[in-house]
N, C-alpha and C. Protein backbone atom coordinates (compact mmCIF):
# COMPACT_ATOMS: atom_id res chain seq x y z
N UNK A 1 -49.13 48.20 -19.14
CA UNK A 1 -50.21 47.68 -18.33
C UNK A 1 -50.84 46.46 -19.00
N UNK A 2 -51.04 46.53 -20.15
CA UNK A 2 -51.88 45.64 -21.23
C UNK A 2 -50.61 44.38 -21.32
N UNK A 3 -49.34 44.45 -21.24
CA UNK A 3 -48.36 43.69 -21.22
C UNK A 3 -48.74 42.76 -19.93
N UNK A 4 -48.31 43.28 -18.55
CA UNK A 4 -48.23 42.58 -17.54
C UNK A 4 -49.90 42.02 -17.92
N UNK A 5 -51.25 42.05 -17.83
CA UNK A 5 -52.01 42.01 -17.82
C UNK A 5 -52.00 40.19 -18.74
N UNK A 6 -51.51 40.56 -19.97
CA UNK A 6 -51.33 39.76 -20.74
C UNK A 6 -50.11 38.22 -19.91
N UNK A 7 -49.66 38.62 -19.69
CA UNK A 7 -48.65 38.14 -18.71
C UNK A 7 -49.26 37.35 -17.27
N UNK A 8 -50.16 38.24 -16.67
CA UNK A 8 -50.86 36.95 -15.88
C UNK A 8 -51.74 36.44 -16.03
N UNK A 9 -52.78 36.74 -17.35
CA UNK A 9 -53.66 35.49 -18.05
C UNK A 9 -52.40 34.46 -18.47
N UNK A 10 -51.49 34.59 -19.38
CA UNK A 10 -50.97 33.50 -18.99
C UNK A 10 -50.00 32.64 -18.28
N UNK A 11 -49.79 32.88 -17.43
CA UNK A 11 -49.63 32.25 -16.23
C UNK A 11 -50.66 31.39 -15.35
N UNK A 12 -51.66 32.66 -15.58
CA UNK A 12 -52.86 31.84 -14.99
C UNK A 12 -53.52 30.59 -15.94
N UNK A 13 -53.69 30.24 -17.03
CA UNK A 13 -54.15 29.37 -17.95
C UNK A 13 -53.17 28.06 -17.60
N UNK A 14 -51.30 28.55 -17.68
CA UNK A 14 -50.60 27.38 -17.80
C UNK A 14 -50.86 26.57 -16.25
N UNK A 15 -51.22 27.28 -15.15
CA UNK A 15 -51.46 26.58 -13.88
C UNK A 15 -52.46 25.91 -14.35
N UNK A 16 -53.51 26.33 -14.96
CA UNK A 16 -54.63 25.44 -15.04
C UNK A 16 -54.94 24.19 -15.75
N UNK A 17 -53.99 24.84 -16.74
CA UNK A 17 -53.66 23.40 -18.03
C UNK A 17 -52.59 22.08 -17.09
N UNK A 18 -51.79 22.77 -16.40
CA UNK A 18 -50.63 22.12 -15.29
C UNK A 18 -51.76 21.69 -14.18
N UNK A 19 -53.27 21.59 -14.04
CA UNK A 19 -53.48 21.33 -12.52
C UNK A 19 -53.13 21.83 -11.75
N UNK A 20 -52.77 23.02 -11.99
CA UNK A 20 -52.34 23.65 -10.21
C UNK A 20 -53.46 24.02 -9.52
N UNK A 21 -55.06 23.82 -10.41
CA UNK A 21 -55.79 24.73 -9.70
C UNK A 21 -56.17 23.87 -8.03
N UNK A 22 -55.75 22.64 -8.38
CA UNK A 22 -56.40 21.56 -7.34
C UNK A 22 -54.96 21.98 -5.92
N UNK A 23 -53.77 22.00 -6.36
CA UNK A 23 -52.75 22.34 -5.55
C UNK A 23 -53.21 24.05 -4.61
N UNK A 24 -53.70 25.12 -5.31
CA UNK A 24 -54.24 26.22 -4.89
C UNK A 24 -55.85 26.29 -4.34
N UNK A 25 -56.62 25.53 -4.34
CA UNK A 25 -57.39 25.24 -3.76
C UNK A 25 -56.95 23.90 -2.52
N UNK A 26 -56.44 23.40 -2.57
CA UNK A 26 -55.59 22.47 -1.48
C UNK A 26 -55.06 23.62 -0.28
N UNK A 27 -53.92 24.46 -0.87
CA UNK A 27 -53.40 25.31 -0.19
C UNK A 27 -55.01 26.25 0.64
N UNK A 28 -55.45 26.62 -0.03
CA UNK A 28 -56.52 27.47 0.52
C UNK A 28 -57.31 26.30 1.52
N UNK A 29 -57.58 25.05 1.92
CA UNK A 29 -58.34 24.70 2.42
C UNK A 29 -57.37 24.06 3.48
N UNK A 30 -56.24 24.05 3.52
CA UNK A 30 -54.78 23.57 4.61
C UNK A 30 -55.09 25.10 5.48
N UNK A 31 -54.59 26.00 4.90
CA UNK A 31 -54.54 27.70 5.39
C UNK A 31 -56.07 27.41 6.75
N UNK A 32 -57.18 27.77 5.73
CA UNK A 32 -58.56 27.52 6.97
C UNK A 32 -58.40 26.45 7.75
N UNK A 33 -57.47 25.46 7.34
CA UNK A 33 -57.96 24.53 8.44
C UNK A 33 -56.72 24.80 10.04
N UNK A 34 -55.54 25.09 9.15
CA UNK A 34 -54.51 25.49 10.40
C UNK A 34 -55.37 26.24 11.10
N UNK A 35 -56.46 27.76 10.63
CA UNK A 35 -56.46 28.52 11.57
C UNK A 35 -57.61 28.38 12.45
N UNK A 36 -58.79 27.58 11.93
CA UNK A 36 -59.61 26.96 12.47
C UNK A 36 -58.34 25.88 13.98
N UNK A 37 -58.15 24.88 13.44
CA UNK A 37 -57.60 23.97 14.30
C UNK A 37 -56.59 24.91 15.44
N UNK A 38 -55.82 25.86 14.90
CA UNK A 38 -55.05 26.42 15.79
C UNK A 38 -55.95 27.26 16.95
N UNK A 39 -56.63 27.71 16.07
CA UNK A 39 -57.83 28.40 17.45
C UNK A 39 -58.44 27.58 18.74
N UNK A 40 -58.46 26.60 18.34
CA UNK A 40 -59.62 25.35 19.39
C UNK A 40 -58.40 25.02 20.06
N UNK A 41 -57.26 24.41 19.50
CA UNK A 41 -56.36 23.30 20.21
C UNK A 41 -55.00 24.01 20.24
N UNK A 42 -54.38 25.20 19.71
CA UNK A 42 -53.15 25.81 20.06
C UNK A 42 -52.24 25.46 18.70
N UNK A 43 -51.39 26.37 18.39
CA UNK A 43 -50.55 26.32 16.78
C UNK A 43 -49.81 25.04 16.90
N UNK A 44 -49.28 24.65 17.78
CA UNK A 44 -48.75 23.15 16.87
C UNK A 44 -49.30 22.32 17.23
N UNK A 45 -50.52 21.93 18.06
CA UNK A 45 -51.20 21.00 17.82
C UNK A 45 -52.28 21.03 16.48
N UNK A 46 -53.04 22.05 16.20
CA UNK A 46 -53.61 22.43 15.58
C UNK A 46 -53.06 22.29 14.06
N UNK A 47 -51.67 22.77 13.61
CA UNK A 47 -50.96 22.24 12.42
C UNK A 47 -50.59 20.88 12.38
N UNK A 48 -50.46 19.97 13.41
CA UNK A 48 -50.63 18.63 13.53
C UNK A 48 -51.87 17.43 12.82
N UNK A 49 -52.68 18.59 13.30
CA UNK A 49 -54.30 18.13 13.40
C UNK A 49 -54.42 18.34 11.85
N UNK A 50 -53.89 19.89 11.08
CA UNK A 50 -54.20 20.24 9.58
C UNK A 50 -53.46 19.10 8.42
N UNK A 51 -52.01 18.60 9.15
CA UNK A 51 -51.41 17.87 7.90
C UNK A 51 -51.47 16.22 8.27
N UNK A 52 -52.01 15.95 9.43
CA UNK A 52 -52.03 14.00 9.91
C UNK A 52 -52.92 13.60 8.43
N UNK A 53 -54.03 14.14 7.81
CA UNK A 53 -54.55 13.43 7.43
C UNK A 53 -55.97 12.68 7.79
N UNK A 54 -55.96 12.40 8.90
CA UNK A 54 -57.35 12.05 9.94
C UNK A 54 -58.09 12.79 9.81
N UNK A 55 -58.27 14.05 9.85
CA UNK A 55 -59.21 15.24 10.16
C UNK A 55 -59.33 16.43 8.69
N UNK A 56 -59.71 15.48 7.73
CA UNK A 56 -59.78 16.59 6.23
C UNK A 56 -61.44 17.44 6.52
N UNK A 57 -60.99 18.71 5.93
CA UNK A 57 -62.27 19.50 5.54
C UNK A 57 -62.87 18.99 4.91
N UNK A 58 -64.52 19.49 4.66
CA UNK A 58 -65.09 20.03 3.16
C UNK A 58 -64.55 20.16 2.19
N UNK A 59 -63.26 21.18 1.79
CA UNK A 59 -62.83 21.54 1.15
C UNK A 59 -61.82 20.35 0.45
N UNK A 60 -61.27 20.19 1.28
CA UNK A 60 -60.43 18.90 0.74
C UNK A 60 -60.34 17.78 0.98
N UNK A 61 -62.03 17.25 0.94
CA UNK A 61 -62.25 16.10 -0.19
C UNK A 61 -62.84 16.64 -1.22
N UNK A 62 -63.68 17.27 -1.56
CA UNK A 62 -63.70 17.94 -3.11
C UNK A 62 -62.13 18.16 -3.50
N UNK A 63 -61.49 18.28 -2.81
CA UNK A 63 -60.08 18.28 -3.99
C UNK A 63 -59.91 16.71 -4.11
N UNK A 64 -59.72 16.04 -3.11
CA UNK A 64 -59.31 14.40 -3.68
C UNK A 64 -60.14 14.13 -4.47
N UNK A 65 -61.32 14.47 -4.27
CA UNK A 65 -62.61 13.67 -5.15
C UNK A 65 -62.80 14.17 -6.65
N UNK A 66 -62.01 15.33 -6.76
CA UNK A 66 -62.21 16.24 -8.52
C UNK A 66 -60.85 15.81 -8.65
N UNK A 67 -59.52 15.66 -8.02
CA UNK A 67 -58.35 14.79 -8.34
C UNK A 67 -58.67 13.84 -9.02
N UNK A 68 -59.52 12.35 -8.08
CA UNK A 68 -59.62 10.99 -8.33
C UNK A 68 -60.45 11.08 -10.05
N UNK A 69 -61.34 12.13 -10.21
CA UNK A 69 -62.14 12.22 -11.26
C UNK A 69 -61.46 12.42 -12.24
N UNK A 70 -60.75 13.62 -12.18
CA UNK A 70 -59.54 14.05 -13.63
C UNK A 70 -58.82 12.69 -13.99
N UNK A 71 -58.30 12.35 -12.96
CA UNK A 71 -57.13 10.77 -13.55
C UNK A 71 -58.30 10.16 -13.96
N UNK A 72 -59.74 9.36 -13.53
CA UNK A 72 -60.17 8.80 -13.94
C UNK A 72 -60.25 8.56 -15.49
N UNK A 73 -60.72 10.03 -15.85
CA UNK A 73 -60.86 10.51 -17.21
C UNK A 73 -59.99 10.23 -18.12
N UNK A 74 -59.97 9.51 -19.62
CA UNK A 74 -59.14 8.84 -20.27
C UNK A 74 -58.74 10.19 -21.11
N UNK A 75 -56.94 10.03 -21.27
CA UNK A 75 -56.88 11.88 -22.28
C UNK A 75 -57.23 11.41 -23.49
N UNK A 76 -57.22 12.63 -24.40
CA UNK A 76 -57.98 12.63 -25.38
C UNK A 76 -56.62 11.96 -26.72
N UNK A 77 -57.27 11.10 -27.63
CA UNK A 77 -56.21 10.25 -28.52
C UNK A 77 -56.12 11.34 -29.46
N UNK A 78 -54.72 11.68 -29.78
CA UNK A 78 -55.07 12.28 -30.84
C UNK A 78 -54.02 11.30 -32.26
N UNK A 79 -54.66 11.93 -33.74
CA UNK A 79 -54.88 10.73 -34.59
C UNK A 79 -53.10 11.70 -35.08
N UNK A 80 -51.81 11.52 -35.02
CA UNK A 80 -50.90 11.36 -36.07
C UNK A 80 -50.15 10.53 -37.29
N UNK A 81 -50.02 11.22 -38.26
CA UNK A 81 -49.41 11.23 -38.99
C UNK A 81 -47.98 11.46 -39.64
N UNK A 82 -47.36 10.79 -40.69
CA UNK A 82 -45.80 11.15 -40.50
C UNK A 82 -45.92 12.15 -41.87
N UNK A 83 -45.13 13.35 -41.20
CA UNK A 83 -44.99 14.52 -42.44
C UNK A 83 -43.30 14.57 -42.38
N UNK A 84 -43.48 14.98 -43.87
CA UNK A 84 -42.19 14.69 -44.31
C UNK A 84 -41.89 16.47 -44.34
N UNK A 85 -40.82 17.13 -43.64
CA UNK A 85 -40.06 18.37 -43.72
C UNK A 85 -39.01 18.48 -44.15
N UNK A 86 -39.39 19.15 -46.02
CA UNK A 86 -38.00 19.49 -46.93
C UNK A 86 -37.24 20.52 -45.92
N UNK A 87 -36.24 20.57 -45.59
CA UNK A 87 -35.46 21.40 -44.96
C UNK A 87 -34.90 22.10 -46.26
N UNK A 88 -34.08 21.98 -47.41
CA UNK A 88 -33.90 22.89 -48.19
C UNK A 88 -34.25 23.04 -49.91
N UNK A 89 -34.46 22.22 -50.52
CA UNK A 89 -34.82 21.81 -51.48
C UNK A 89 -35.54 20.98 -51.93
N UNK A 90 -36.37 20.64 -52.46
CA UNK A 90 -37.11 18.92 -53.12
C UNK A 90 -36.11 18.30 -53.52
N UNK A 91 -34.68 18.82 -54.09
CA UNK A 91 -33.50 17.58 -54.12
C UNK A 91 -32.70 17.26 -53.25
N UNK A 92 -33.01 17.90 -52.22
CA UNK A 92 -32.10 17.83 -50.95
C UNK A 92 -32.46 16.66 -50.35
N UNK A 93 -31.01 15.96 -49.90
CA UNK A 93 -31.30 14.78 -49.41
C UNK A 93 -31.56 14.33 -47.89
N UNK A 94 -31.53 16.16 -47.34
CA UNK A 94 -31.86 16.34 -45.51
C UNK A 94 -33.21 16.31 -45.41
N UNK A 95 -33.88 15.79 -44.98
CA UNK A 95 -35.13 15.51 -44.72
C UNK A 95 -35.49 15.35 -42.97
N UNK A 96 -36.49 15.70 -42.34
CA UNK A 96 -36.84 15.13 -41.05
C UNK A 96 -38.42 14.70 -41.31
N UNK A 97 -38.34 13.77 -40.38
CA UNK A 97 -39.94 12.82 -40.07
C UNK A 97 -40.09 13.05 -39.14
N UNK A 98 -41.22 13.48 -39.26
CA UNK A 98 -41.91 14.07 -37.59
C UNK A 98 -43.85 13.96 -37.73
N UNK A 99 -43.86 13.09 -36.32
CA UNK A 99 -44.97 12.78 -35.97
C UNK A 99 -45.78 14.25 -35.53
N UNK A 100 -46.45 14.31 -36.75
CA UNK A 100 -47.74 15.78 -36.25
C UNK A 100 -49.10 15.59 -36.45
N UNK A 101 -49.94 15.86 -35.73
CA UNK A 101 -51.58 16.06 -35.44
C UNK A 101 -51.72 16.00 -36.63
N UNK A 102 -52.77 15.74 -37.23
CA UNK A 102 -53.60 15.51 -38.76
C UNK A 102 -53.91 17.45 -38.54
N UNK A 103 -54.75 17.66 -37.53
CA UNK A 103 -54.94 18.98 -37.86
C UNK A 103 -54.44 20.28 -37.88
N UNK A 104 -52.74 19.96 -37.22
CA UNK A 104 -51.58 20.40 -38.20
C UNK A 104 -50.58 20.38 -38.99
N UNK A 105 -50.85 19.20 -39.96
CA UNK A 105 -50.01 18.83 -40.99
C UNK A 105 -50.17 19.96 -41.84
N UNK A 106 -51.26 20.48 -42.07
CA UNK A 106 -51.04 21.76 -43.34
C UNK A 106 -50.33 22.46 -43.30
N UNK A 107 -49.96 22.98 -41.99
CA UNK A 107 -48.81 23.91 -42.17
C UNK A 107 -47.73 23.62 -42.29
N UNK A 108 -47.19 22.21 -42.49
CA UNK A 108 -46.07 22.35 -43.10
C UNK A 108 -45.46 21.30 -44.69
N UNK A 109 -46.84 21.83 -45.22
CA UNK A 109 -46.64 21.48 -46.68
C UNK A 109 -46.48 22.78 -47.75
N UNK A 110 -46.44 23.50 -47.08
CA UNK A 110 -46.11 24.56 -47.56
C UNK A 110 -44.15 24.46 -48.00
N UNK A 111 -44.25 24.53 -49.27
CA UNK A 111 -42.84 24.30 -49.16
C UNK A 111 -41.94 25.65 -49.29
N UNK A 112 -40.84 25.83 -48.01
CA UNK A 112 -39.94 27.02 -47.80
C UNK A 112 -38.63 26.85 -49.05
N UNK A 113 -38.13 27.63 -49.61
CA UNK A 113 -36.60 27.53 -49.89
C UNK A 113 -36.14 28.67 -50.41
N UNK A 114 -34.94 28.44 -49.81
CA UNK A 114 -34.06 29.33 -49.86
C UNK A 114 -33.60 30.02 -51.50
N UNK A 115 -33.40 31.63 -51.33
CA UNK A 115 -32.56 31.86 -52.72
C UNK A 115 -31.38 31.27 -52.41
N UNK A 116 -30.66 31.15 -53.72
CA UNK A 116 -29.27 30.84 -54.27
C UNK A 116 -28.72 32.15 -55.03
N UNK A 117 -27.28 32.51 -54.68
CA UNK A 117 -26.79 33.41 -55.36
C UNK A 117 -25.65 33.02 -56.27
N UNK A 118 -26.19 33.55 -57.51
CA UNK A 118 -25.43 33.09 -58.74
C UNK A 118 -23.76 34.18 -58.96
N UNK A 119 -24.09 35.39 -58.41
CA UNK A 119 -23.07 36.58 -58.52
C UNK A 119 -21.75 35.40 -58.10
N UNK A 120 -20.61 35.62 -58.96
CA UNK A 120 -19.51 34.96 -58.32
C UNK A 120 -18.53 36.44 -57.22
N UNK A 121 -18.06 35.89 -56.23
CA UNK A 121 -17.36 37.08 -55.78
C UNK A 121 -16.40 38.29 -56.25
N UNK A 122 -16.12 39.11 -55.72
CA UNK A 122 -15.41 40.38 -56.42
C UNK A 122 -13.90 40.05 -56.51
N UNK A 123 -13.55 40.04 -57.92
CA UNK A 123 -12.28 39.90 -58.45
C UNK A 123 -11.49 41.14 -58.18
N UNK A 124 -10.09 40.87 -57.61
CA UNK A 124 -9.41 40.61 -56.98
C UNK A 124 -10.20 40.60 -55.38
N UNK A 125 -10.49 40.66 -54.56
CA UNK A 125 -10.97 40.66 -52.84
C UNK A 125 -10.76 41.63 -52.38
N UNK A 126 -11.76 42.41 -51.99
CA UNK A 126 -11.60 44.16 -51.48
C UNK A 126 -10.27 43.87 -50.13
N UNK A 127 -9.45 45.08 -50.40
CA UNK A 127 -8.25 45.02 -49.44
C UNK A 127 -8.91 46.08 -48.16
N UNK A 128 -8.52 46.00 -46.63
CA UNK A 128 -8.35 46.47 -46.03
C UNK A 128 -7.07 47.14 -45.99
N UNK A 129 -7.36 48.23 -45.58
CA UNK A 129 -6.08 49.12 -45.42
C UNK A 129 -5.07 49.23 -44.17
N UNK A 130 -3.99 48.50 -44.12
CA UNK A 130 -3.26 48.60 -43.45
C UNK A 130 -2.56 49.98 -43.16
N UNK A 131 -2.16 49.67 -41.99
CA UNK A 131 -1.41 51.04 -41.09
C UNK A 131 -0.46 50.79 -40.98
């Protein structure tokens, strides 16, 4: 329960981070207006009347108008830096450069590496047993 639960908070967040909320409030104010318009003037004139454009709700111009506002809004700069990622050693000559946020470069100065195994393999090579 706590799974699915978890599961449509996020879903619901990534619509919101994605703008869908303006697309689902769009949809909700198309829906009232078909059934409004279909009532007065008949279903396909009335869905005529909902998508021409000429005849917007309440509802959706607050969506164009919180649309036109979001684009207005400049996104936010963020400040990077080039961090250098030892992939296996400090003498290793594989390296990647990668552009990351200042306020997560720390995590990867942490330097990872691998053991090395000194054991040389088993003299003579374990046999499988043939049939």
């Amino acid at each position: 329960m706590l799974r699915r639960l978890g599961h449509l908070l996020v879903l619901i967040a990534l619509i919101e981070i994605a703008g869908g909320h303006w697309a689902v409030l769009q949809t909700v104010a198309w829906t009232g207006m078909a059934i409004d318009y279909s009532r007065s003037y008949g279903v396909a004139h009335g869905l005529e009347r909902t998508f021409d454009g000429a005849h917007p709700c309440p509802l959706c111009l607050q969506v164009k108008a919180g649309r036109q506002d979001e684009q207005k809004q400049a996104p936010k700069e963020i400040d990077f830096k080039l961090a250098k990622i030892q992939l296996f050693s400090p003498h290793a000559s594989l390296a990647a450069v990668l552009p990351v946020p200042i306020s997560q470069a720390a995590w990867f100065s942490v330097p990872f590496r691998f053991s090395a195994r000194n054991a040389a393999p088993p003299t003579p090579p374990p046999r499988t047993a043939l049939s």
